[in-house]
N, C-alpha and C. Protein backbone atom coordinates (compact mmCIF):
# COMPACT_ATOMS: atom_id res chain seq x y z
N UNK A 1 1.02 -18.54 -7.26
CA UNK A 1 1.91 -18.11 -6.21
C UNK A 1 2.05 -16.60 -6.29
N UNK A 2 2.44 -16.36 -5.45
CA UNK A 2 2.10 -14.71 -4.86
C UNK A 2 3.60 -14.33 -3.99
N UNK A 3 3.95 -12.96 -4.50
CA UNK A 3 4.87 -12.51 -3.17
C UNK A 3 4.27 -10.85 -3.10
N UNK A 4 3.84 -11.02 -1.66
CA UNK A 4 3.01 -10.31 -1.03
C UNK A 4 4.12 -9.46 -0.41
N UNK A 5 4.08 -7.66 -0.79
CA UNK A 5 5.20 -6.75 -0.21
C UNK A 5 3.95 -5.99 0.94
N UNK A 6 4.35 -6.06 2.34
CA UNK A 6 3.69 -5.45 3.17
C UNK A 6 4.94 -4.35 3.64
N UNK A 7 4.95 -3.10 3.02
CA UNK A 7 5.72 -2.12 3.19
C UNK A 7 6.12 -1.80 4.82
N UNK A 8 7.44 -1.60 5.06
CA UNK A 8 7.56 -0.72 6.35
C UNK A 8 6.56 0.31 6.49
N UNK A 9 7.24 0.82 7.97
CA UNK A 9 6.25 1.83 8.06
C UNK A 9 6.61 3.06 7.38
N UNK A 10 7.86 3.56 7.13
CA UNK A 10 8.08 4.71 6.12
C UNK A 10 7.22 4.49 4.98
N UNK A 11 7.59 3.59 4.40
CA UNK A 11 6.82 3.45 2.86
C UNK A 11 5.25 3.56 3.02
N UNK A 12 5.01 2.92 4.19
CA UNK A 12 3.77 3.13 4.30
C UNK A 12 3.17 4.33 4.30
N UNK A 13 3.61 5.24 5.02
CA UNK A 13 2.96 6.85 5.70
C UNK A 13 3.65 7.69 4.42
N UNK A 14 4.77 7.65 4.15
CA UNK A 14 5.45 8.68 3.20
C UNK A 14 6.26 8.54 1.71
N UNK A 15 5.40 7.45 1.47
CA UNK A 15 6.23 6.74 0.16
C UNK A 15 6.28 7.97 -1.05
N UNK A 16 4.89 8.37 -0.93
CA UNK A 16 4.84 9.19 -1.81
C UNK A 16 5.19 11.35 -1.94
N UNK A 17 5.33 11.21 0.00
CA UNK A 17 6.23 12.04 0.26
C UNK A 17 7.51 11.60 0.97
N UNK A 18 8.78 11.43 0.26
CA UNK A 18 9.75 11.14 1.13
C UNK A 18 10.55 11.80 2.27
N UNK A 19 10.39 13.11 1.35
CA UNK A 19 10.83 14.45 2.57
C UNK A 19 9.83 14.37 4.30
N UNK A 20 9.06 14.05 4.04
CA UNK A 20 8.50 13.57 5.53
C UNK A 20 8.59 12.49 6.68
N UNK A 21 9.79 11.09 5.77
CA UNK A 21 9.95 10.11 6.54
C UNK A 21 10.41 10.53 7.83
N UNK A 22 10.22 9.38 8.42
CA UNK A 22 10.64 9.96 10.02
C UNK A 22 11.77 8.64 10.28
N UNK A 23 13.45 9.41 10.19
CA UNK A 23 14.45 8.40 10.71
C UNK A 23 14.02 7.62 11.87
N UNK A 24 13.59 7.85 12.99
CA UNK A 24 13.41 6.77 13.98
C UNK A 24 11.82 5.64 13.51
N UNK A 25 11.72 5.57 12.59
CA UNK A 25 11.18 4.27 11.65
C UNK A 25 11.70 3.74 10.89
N UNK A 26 12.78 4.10 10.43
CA UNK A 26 13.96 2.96 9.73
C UNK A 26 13.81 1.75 10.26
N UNK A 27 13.74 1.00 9.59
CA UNK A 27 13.82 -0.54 10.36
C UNK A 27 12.50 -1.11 10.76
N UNK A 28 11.53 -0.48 11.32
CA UNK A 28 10.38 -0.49 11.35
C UNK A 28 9.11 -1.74 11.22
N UNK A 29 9.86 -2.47 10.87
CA UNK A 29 8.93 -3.47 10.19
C UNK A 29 8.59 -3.23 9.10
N UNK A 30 8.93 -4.62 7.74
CA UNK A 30 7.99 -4.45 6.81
C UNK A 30 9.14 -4.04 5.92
N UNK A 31 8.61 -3.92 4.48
CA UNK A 31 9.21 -4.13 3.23
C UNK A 31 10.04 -2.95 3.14
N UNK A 32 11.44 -2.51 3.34
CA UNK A 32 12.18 -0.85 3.44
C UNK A 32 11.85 -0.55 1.60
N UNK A 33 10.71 -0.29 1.19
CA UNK A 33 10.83 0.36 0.19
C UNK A 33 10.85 1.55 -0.14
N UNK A 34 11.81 2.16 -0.89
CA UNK A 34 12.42 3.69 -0.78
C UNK A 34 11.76 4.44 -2.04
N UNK A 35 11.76 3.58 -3.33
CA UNK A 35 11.65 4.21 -4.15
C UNK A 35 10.90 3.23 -5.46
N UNK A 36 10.25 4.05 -6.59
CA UNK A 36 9.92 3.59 -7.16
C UNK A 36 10.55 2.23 -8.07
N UNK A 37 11.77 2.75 -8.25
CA UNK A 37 13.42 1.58 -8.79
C UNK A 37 13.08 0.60 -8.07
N UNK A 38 12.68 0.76 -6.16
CA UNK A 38 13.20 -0.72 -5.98
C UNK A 38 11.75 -1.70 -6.11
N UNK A 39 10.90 -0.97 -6.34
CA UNK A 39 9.45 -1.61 -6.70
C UNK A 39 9.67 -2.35 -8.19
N UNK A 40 10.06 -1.49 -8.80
CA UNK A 40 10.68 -2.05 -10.33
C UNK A 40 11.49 -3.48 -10.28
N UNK A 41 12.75 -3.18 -9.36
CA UNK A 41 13.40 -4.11 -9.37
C UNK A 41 12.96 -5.51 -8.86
N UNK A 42 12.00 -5.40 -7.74
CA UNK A 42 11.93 -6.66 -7.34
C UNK A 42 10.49 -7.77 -8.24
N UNK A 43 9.89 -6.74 -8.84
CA UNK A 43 8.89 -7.00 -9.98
C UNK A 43 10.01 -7.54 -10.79
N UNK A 44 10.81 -6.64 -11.33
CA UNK A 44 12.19 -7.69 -12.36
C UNK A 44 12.56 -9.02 -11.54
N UNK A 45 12.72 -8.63 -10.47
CA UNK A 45 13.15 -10.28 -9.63
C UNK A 45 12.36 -11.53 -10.00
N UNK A 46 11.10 -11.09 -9.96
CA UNK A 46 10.07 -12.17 -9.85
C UNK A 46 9.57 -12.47 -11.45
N UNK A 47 10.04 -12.53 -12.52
CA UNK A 47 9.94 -12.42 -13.62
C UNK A 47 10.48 -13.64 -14.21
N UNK A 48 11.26 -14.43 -13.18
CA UNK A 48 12.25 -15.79 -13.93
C UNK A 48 11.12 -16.91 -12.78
N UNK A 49 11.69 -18.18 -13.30
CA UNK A 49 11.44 -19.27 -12.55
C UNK A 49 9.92 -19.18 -12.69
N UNK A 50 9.06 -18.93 -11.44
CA UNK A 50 7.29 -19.43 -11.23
C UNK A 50 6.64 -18.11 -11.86
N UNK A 51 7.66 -17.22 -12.07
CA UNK A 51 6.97 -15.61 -12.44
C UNK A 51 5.91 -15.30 -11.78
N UNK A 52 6.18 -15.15 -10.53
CA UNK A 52 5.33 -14.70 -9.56
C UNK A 52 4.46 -13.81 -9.44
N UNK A 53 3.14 -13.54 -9.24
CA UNK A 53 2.35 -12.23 -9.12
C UNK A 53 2.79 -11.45 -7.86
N UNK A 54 2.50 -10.43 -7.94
CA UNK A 54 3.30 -9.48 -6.96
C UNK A 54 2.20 -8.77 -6.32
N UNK A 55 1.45 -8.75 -5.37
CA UNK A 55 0.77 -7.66 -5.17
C UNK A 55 1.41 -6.64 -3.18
N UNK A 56 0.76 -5.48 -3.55
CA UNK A 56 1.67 -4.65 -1.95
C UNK A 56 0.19 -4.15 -1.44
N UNK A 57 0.62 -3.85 -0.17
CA UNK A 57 -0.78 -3.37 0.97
C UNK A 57 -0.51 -2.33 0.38
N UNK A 58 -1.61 -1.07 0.15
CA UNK A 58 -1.85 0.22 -0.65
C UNK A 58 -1.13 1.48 -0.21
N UNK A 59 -0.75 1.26 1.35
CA UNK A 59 -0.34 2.27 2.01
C UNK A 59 -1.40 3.09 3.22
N UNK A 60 -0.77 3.84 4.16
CA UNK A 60 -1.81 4.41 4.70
C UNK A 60 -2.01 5.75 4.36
N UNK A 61 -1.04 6.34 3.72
CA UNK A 61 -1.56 7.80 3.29
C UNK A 61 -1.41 8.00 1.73
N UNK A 62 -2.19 8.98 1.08
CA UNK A 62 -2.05 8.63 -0.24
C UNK A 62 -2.30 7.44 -0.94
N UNK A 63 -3.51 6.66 -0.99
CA UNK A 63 -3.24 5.77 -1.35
C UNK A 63 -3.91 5.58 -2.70
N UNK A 64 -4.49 6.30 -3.23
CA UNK A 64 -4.75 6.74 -4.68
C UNK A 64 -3.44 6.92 -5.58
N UNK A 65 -2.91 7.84 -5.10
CA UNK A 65 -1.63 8.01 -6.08
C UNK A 65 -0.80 6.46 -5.57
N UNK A 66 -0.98 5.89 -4.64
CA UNK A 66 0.18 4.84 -4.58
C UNK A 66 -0.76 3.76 -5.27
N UNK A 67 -1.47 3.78 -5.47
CA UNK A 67 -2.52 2.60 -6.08
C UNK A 67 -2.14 3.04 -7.55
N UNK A 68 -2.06 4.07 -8.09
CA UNK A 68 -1.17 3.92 -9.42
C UNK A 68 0.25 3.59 -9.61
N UNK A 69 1.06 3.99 -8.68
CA UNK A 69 2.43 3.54 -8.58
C UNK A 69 2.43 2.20 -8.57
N UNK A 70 1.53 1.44 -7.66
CA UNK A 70 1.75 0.31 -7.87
C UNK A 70 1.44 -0.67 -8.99
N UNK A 71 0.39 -0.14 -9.92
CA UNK A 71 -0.31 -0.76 -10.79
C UNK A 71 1.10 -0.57 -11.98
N UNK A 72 1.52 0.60 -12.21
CA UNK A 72 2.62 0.57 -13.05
C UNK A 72 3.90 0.27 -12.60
N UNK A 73 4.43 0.21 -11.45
CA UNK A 73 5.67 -0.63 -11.65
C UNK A 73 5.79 -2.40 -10.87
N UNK A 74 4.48 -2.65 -10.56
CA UNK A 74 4.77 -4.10 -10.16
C UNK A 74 3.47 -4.82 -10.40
N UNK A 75 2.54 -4.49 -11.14
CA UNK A 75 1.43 -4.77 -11.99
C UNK A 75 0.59 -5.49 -10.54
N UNK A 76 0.36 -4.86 -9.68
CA UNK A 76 -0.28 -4.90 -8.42
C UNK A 76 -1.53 -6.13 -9.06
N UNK A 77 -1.45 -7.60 -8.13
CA UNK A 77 -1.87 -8.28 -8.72
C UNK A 77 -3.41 -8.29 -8.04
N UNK A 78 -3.24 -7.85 -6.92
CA UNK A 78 -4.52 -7.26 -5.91
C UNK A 78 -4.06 -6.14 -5.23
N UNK A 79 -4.75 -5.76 -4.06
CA UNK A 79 -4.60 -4.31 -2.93
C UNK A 79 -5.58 -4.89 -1.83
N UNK A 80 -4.45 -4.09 -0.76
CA UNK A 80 -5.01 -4.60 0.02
C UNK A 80 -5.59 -3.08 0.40
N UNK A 81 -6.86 -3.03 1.02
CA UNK A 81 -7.42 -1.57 1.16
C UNK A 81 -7.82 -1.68 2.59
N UNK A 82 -6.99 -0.90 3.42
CA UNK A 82 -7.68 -0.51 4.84
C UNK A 82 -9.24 0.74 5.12
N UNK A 83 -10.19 -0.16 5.48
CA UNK A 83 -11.12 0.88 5.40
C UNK A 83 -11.27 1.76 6.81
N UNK A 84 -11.14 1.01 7.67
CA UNK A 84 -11.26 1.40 8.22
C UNK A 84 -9.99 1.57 9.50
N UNK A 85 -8.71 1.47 9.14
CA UNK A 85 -7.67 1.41 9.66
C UNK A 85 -6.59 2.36 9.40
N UNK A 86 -5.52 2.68 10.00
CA UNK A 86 -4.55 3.96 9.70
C UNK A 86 -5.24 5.47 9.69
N UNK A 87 -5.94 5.53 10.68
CA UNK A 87 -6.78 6.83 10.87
C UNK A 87 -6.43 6.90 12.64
N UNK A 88 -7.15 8.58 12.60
CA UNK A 88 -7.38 9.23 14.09
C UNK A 88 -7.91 7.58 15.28
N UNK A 89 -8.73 7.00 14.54
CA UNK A 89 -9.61 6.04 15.09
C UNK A 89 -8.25 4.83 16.19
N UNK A 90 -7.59 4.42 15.29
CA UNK A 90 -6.63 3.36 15.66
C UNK A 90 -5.27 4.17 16.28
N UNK A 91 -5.08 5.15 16.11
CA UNK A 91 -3.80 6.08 16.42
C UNK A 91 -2.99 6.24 15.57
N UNK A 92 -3.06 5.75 14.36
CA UNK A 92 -2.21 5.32 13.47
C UNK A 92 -1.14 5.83 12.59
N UNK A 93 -2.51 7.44 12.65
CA UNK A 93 -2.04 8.09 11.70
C UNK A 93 -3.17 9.52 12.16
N UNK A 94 -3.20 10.54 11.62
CA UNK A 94 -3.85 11.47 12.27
C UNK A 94 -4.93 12.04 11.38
N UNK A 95 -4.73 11.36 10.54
CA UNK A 95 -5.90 11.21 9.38
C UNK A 95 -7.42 11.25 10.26
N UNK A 96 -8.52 11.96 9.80
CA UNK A 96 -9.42 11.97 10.32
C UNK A 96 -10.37 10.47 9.50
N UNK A 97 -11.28 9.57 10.59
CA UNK A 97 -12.03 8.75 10.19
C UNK A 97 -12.35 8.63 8.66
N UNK A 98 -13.79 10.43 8.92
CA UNK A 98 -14.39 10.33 7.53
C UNK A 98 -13.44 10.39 5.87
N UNK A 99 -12.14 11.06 6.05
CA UNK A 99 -11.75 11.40 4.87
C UNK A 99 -10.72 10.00 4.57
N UNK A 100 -10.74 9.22 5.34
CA UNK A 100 -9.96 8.05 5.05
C UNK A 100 -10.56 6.92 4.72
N UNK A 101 -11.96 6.76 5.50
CA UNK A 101 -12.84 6.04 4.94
C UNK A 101 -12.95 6.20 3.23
N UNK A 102 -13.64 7.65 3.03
CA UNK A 102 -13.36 8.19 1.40
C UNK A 102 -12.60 7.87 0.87
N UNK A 103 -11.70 7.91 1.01
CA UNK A 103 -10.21 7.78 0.25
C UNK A 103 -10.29 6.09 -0.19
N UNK A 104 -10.49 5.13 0.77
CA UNK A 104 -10.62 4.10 0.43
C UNK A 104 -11.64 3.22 -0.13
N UNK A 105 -12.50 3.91 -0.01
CA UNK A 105 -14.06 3.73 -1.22
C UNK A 105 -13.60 4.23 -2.48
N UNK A 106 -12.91 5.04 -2.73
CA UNK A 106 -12.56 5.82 -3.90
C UNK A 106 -11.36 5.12 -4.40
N UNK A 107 -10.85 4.46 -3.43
CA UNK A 107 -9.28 3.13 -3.98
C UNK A 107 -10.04 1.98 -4.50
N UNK A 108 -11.20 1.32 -3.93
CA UNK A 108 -11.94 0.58 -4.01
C UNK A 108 -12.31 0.64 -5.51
N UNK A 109 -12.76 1.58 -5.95
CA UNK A 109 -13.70 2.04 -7.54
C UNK A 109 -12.39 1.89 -8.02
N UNK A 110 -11.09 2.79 -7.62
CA UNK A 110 -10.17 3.21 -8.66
C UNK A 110 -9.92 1.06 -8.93
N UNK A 111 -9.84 0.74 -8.12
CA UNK A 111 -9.14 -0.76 -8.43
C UNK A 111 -10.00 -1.87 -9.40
N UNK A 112 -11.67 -1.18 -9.22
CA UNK A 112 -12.58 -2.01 -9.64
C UNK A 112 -12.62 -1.81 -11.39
N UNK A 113 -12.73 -0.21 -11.35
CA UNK A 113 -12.41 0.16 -12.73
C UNK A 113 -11.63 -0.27 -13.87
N UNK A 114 -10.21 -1.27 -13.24
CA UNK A 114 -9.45 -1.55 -13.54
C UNK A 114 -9.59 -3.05 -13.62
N UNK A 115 -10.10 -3.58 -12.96
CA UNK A 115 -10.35 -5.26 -12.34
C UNK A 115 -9.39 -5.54 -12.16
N UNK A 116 -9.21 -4.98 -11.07
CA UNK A 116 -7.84 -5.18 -9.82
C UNK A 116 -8.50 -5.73 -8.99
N UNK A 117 -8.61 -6.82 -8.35
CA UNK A 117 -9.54 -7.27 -6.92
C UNK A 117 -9.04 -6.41 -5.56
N UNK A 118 -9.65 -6.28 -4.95
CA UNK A 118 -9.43 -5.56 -3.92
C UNK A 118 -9.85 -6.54 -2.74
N UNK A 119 -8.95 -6.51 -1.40
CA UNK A 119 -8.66 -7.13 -0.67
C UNK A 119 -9.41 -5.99 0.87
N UNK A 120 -9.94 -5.92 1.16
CA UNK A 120 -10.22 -5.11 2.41
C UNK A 120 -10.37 -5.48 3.90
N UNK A 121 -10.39 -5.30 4.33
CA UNK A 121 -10.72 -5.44 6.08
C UNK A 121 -11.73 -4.66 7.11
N UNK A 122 -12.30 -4.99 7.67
CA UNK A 122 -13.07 -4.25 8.32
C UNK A 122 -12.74 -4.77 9.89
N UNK A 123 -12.74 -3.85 10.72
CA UNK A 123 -11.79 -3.38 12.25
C UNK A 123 -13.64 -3.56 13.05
N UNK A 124 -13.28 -4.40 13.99
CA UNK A 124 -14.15 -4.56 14.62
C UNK A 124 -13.68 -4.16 16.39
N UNK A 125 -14.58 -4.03 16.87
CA UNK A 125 -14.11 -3.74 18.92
C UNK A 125 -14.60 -4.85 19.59
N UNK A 126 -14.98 -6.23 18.60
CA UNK A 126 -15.23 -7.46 19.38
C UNK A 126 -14.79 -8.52 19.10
């Protein structure tokens, strides 16, 4: 058993810069995670009873440094890696294609290195 954190959209875009959240995404959909504590805490949550594996979607920006955050405070039991998603491409984010693609080939190794399974998706137009 699994409890799967699919972050709001703050956490998503600025987890790892907070000074950049954008108030009119409060609420947003998705897991309001603020801070590293409450990643901690809910990893402590899941620690009694079925002791649940915990794994979170990687994020759309930064997701190298959040791919370590997550590995140390909620022992990220997989990742989910957008390869081709949260870029210029989808609107998502203003991230250009090529350097996000990178970024997530390079999340890919960082997770493999580790034998973290990695979870990916590929965005099709059909």
């Amino acid at each position: 058993m699994c409890l799967s954190l699919g972050p709001g959209r703050n956490a998503q875009v600025s987890f790892i810069g907070p000074e950049e959240k954008d108030p009119a995404q409060n609420g947003a959909g998705g897991v309001p995670i603020g801070s590293e504590e409450h990643l901690v805490r809910i990893y402590d949550a899941t620690r009694t009873g079925n002791r649940l594996l915990v794994c979170c979607y990687s994020g759309t920006r930064d997701a190298l440094r959040m791919a370590y955050v997550l590995h140390r405070t909620i022992n990220n039991a997989w990742v989910a890696l957008p390869l081709l998603w949260y870029n210029a491409l989808d609107r998502r984010s203003d991230r250009p294609l090529r350097s996000s693609m990178a970024e997530a080939q390079a999340g890919i190794c960082w997770h493999g290195d580790r034998g973290i399974p990695v979870q990916w998706w590929r965005w099709t137009l059909d």
